[in-house]
Protein backbone atom coordinates (compact mmCIF):
# COMPACT_ATOMS: atom_id res chain seq x y z
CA UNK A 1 3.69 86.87 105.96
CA UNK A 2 4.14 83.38 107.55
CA UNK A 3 1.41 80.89 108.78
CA UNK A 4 2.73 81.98 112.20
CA UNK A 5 2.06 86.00 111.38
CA UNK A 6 5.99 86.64 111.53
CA UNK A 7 7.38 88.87 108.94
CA UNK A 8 10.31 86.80 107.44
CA UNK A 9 8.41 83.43 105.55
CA UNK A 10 9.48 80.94 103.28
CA UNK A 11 9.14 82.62 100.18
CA UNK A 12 11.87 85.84 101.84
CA UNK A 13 13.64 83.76 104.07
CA UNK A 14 17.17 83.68 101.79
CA UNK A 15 17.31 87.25 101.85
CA UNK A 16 18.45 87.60 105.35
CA UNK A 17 22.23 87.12 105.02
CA UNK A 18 25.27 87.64 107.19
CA UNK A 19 27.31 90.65 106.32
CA UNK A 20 30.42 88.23 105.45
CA UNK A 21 28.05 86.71 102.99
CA UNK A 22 26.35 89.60 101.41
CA UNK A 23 29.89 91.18 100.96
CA UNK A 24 32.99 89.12 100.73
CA UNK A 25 31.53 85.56 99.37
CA UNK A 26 29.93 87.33 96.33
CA UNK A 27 31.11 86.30 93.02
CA UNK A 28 33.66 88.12 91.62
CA UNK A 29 32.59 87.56 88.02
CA UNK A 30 29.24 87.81 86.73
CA UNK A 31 27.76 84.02 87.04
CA UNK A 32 25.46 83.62 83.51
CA UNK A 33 22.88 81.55 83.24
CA UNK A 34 22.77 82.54 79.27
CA UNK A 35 26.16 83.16 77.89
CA UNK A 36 30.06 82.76 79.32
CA UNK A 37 31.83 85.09 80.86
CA UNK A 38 31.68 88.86 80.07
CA UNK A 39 29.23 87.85 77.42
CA UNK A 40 25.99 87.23 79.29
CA UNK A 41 22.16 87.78 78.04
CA UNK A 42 20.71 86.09 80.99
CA UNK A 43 22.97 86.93 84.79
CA UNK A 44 22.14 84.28 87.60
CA UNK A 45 20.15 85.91 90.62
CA UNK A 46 19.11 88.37 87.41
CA UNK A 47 15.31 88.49 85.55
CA UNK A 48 16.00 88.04 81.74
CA UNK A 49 13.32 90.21 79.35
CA UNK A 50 12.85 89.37 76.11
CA UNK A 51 11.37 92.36 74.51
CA UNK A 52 10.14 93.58 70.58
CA UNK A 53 6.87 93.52 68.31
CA UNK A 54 4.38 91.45 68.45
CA UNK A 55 4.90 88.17 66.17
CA UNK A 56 9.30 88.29 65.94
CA UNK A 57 9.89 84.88 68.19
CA UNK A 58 10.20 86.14 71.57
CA UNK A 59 7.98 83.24 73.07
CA UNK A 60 9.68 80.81 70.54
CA UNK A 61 12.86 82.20 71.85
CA UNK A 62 12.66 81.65 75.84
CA UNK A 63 10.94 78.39 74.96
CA UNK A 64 14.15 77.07 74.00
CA UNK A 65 16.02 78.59 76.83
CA UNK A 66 13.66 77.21 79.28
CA UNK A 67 13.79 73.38 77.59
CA UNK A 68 17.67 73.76 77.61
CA UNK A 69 17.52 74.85 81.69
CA UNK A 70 15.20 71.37 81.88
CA UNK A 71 17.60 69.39 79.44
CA UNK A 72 15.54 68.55 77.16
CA UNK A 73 17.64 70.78 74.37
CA UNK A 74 21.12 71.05 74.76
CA UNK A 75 23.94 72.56 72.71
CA UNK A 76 24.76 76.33 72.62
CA UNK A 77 21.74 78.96 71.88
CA UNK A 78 22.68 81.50 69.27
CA UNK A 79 26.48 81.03 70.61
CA UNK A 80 26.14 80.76 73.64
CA UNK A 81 25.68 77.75 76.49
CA UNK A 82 22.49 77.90 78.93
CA UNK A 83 23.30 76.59 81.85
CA UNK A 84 21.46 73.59 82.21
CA UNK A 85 19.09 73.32 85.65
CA UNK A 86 17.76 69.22 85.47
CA UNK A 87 17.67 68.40 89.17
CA UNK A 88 15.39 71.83 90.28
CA UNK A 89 11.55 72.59 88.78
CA UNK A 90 11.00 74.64 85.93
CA UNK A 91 7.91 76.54 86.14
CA UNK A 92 6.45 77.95 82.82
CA UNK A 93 3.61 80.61 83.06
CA UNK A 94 1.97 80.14 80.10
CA UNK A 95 -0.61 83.02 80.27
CA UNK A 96 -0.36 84.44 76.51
CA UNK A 97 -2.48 82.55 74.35
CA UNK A 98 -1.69 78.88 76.17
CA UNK A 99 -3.12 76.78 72.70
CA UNK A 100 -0.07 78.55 70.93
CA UNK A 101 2.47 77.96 73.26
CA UNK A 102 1.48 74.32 73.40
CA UNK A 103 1.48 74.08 69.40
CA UNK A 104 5.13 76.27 69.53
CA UNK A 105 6.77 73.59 72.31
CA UNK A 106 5.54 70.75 70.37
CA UNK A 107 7.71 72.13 67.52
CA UNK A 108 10.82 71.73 70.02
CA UNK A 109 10.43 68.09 71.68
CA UNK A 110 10.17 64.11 70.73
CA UNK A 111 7.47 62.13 71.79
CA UNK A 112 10.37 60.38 73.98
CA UNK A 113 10.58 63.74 75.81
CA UNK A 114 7.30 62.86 77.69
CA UNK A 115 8.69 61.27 80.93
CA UNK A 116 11.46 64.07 81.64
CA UNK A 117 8.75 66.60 80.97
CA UNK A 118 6.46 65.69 83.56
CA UNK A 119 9.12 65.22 85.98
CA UNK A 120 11.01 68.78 85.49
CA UNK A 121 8.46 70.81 83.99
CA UNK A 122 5.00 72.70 85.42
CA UNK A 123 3.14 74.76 83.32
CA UNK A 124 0.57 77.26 84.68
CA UNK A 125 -2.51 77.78 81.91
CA UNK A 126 -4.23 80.88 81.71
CA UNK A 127 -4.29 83.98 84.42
CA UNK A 128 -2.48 84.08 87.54
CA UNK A 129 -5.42 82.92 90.64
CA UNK A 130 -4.43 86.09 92.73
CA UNK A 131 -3.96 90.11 92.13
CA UNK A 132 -0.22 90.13 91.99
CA UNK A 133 -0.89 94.19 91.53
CA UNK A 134 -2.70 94.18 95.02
CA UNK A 135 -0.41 91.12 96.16
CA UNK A 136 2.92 90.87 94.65
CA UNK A 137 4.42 89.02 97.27
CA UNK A 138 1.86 85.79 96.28
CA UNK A 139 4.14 85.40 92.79
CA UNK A 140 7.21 83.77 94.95
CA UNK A 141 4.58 82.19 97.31
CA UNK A 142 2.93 80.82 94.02
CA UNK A 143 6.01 79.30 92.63
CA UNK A 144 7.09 77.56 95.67
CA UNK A 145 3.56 75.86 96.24
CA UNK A 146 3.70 74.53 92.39
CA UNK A 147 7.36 73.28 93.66
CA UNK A 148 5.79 71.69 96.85
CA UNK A 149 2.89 70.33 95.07
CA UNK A 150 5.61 68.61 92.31
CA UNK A 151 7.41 67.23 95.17
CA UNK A 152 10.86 69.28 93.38
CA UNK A 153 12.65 72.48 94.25
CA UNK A 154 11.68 75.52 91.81
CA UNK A 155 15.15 76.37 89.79
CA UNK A 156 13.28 78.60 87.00
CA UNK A 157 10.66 80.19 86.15
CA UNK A 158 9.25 81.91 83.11
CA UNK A 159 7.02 84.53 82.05
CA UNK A 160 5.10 84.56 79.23
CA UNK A 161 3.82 87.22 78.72
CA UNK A 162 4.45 90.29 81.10
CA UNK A 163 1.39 91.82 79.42
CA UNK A 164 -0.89 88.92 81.06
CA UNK A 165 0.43 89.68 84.49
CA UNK A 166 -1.66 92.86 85.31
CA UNK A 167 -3.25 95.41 83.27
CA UNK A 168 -2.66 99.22 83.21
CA UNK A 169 0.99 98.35 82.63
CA UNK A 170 1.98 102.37 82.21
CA UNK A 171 0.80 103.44 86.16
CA UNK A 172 4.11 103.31 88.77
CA UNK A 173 1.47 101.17 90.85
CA UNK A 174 1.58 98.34 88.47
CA UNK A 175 5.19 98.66 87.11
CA UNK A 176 6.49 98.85 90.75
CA UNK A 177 4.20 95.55 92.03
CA UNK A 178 5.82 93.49 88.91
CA UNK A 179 9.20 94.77 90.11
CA UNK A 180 8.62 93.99 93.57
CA UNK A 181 6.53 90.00 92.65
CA UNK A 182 9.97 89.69 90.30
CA UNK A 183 12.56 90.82 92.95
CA UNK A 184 10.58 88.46 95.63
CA UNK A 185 10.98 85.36 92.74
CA UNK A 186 14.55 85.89 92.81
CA UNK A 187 15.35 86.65 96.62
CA UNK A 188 13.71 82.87 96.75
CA UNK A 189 16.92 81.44 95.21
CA UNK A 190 14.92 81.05 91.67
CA UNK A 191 15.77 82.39 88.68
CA UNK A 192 13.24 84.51 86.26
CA UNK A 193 13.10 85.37 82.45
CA UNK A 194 9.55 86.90 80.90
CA UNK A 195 8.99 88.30 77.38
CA UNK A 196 7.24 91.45 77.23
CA UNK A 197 6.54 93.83 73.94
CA UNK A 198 7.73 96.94 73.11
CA UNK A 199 5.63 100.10 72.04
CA UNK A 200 3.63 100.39 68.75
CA UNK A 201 6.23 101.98 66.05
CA UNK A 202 4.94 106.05 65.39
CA UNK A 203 5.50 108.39 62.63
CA UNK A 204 7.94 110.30 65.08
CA UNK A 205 9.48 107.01 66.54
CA UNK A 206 9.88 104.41 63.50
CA UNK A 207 11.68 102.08 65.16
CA UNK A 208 10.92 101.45 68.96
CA UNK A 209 14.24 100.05 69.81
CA UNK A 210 14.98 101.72 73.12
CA UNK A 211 14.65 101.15 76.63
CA UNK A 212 12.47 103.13 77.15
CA UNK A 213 10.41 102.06 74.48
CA UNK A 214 9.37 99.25 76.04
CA UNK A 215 5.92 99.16 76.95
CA UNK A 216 4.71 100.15 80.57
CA UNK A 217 5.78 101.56 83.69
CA UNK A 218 10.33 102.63 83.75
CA UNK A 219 9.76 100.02 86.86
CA UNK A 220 9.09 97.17 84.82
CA UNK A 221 12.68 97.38 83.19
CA UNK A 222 14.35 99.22 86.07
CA UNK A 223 14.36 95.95 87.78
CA UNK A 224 15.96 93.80 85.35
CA UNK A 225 19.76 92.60 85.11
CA UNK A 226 19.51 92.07 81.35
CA UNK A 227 16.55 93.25 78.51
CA UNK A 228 17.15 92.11 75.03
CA UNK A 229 15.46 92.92 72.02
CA UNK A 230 14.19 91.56 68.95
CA UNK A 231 12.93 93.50 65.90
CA UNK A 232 11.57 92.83 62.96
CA UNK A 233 8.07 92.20 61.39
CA UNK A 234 5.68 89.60 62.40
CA UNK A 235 6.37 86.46 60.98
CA UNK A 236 9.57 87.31 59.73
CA UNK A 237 12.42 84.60 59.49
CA UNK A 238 15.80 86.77 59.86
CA UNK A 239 15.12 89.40 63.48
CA UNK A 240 17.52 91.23 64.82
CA UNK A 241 19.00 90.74 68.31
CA UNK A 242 20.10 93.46 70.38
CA UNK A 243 20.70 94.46 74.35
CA UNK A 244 19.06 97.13 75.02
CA UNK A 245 20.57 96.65 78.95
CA UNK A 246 23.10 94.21 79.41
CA UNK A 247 24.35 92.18 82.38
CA UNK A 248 27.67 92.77 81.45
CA UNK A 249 28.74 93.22 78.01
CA UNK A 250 26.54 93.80 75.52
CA UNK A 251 25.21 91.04 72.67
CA UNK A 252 25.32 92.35 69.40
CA UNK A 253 23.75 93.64 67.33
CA UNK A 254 23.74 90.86 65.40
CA UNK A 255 20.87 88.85 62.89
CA UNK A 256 19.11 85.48 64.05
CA UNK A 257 17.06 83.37 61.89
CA UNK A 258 13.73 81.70 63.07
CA UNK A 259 13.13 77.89 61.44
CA UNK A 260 9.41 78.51 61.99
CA UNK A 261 8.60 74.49 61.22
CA UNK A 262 11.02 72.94 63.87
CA UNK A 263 11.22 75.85 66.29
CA UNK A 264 14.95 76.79 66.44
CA UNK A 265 16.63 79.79 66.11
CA UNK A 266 20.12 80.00 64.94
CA UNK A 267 22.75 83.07 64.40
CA UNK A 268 23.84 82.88 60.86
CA UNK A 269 27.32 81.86 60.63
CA UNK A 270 29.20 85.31 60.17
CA UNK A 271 32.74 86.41 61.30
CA UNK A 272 33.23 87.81 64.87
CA UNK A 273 35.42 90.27 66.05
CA UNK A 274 37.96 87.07 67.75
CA UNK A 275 38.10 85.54 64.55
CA UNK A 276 38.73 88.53 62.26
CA UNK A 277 41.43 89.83 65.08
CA UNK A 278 43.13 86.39 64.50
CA UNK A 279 43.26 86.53 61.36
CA UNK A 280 44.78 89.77 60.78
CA UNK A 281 48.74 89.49 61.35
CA UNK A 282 50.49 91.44 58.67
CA UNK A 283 50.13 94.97 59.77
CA UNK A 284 46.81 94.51 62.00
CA UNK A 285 43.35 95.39 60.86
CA UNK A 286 41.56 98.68 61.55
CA UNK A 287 37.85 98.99 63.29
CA UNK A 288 36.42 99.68 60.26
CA UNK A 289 38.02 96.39 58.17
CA UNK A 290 36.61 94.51 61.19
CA UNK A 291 33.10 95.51 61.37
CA UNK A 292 33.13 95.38 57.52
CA UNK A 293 34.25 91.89 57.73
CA UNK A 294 31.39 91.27 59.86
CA UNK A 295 28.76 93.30 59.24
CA UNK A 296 29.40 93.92 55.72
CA UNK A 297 29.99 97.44 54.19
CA UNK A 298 26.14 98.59 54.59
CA UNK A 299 26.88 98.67 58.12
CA UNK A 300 25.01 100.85 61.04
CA UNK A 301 27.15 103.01 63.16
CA UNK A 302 26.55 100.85 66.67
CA UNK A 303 27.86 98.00 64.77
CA UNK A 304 30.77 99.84 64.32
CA UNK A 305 30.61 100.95 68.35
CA UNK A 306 30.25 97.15 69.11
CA UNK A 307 33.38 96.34 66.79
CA UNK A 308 35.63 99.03 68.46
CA UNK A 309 34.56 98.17 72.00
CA UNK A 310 35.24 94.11 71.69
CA UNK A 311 38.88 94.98 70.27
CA UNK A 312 39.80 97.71 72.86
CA UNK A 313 38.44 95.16 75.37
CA UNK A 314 41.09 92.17 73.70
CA UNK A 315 43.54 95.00 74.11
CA UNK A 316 43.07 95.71 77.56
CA UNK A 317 42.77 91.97 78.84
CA UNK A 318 46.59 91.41 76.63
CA UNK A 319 44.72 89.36 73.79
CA UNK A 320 45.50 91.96 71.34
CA UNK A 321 47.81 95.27 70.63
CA UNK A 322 46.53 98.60 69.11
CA UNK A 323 48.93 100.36 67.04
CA UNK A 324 48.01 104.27 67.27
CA UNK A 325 47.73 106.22 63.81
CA UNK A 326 51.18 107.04 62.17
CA UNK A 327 52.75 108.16 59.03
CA UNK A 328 52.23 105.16 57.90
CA UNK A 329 48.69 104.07 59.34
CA UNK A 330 46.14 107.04 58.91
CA UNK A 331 43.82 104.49 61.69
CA UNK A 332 45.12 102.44 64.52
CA UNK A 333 45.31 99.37 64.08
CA UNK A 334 44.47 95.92 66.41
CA UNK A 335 46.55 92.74 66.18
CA UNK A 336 46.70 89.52 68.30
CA UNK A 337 49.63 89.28 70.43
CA UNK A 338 52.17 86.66 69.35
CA UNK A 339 50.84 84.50 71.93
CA UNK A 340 47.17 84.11 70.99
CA UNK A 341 48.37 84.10 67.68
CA UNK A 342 47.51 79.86 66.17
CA UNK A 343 49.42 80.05 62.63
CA UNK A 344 50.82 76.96 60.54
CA UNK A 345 54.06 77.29 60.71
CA UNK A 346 54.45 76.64 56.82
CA UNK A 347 52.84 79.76 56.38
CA UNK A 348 54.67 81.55 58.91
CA UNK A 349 55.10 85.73 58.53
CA UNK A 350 59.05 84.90 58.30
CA UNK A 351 58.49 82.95 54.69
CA UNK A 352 56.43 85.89 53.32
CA UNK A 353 53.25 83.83 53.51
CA UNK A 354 50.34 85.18 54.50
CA UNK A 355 49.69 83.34 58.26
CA UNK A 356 46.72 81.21 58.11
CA UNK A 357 44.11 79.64 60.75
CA UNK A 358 44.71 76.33 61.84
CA UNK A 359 41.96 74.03 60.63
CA UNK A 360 39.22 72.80 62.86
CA UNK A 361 39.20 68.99 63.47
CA UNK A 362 35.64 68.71 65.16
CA UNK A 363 33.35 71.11 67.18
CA UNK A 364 34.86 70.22 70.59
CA UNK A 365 38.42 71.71 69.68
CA UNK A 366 35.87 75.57 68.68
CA UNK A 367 34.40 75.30 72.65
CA UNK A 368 35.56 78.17 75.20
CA UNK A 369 38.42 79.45 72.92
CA UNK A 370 37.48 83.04 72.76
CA UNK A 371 38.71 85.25 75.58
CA UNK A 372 35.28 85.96 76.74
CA UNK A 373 35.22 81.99 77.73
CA UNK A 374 38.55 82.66 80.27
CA UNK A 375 36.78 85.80 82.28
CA UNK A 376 38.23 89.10 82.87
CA UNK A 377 41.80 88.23 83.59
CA UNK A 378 43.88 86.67 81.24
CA UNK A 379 44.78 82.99 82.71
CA UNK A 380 46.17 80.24 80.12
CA UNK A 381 46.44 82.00 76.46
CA UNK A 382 43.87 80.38 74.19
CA UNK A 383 45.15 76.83 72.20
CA UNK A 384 43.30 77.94 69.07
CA UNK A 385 41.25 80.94 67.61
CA UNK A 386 37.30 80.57 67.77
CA UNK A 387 35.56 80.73 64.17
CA UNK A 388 31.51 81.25 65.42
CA UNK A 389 29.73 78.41 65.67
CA UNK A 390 26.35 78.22 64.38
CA UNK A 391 24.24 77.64 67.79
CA UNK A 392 20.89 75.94 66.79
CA UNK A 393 20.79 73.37 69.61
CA UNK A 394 20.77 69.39 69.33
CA UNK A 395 17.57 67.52 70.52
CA UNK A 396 18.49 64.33 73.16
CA UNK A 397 17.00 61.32 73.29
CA UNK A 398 15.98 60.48 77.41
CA UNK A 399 19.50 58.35 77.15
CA UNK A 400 21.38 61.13 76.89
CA UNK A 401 19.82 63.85 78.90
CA UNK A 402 23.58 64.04 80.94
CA UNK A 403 25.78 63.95 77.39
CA UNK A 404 27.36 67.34 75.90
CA UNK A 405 26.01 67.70 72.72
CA UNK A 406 27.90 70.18 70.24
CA UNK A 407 27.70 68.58 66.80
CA UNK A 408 27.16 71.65 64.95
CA UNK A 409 29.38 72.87 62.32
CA UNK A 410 32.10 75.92 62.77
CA UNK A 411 32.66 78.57 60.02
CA UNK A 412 36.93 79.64 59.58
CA UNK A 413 37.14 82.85 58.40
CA UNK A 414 39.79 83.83 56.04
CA UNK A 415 42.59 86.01 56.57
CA UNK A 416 42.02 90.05 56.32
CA UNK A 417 44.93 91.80 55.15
């Protein structure tokens, strides 16, 4: 409630819209914060969870998203671009063990970072100064008086951990008041991510790696637009990523590794289902040879789901075509039409070479190639295929806090026949 006793205040006031708004302006594709087009882990107007075991990198994780929404860090993040949020606040909870979240940024920044830190960065130590169980609405009303106080419009803020927010997670009352605080966060035009564990692994449930095996109250995930996980053991290097409930189309599963001494995670380079498709002109390549390709033959059967979906999704959006089992295939096959196919043309199909990628001159010619990158509707055809790029993230100096960084290296897979 306002100063004035009225109903609508400062912290709700942006979620009284026209009906031309609320309807007809909307988006039409989903806007990510994290990722590019279909392929989103964080959704703007969306709270992000990171989820998994204790000790696997989830604060280590959306540290690095939240210094690349302050640029500070720029360069893709496992693959994919965070849109970077300079000119607003970014407000950084820091109520899980604040000495190791100190130690784990420290990891991430230059000493020449200190200037742009103080002026786009806040960072609450410790519990929260209210009940947000009893008083959920104070979260929003919180964030915006750290944004008053700092003189700066709040753009982001971030959660770490959910656990530190309330106890007796499990009980509807708490799970609903952390949906509702959240829900208030975001109707304030500011955008939320939190990490948040799953439960404890059982002799019956081995590996947590549901939905609803994360920890507390269905509320607590019910209200978010995208909850990934990470799984592994503590202190392990190589976790694996997964989306448990995706904004759009689901990440992975894939593996990331942790560099525990500079505090960057990367995705090892691999083969993706673009690049294999691209690379498979005489006669196609089958769901199997693709997910094989990437995943390698000791493959799990949603890695094969993941596979098959991508392709049916190139096929659908006129990237690729899927021949149906014949005589002469026994599985259907996918190939890129002729004109996303990017071939020399010395090794052209017609002089019984085997068509070959085009070689990659520099990291800026591997950016926003993949169909993902155009949206939903095919537009102008990609100019060449898109090995993965390794996306660990490039450090700036303060001179170059408005520069596109991409310097790291791209991995050309060979042809599958």
């Amino acid at each position: 409630m306002s100063v004035d006793g009225s109903l609508i205040s400062d912290a709700t006031r942006r979620q009284l819209l026209d009906g031309g708004e609320f309807i007809i302006d909307p988006p039409k594709h989903v806007a990510a914060i994290w990722g590019k087009a279909q392929d989103v882990a964080w959704q703007q107007g969306e709270s992000l969870l990171l989820v998994g075991p204790t000790g696997v990198g989830k604060g280590g994780v959306l540290q690095q998203v939240a210094l690349r929404r302050m640029g500070i860090l720029t360069g893709d993040l496992l693959g994919y671009p965070v849109q970077a949020d300079p000119e607003r606040l970014t407000v950084y909870l820091a109520m899980d063990r604040p000495a190791q979240i100190t130690r784990s940024f420290k990891r991430m920044v230059l000493d020449d970072h200190r200037a742009p830190l103080r002026e786009r960065l806040r960072v609450w130590k410790g519990a929260l100064p209210f009940d947000l169980v009893k008083h959920p609405e104070q979260l929003a009303e919180f964030v915006l008086e750290i944004g008053a106080l700092a003189g700066r419009p709040v753009g982001s803020v971030f959660v770490d951990s959910i656990k530190d927010l309330a106890s007796k997670l499990s009980t509807d009352e708490t799970g609903g008041a952390i949906n509702r605080a959240f829900s208030l966060v975001l109707a304030a035009d500011i955008e939320l991510a939190a990490s948040h564990h799953q439960r404890k692994a059982t002799a019956e449930n081995k590996k947590p790696t549901k939905v609803d095996d994360v920890f507390g109250s269905t509320w607590i995930t019910a209200g978010a637009g995208s909850v990934i996980l990470l799984w592994g053991e503590p202190g392990d290097t190589t976790i694996e990523l997964s989306h448990l409930k995706p904004a759009a189309e689901p990440l992975g599963p894939f593996e990331i590794e942790h560099d525990h001494d500079h505090g960057i995670t990367t995705r090892p380079e691999r083969a993706d289902p673009w690049s294999v498709l691209q690379a498979a002109t005489n006669g196609g390549v089958t769901v199997a040879d693709a997910t094989n390709a990437i995943y390698g033959t000791k493959h799990e059967k949603k890695h094969t789901v993941a596979v098959r979906r991508k392709l049916d999704r190139y096929v659908k959006e006129q990237y690729a075509v899927k021949t149906e089992p014949s005589e002469k295939f026994t599985e259907a096959r996918y190939r890129p039409t002729p004109s996303q196919l990017t071939v020399d043309a010395s090794a052209n199909g017609r002089s019984g070479g085997v068509p070959r990628l085009r070689s990659q001159g520099t990291a800026e010619n591997t950016r926003s190639q993949t169909p993902a990158s155009i949206g939903n509707t095919p537009r102008t055809p990609p100019v060449t295929p898109s090995p993965y790029v390794v996306g660990g993230g490039v450090r700036s100096r303060e001179d170059e806090y408005d520069d596109d960084i991409d310097t790291l290296p791209a991995t050309t897979h060979g042809a599958v026949r």
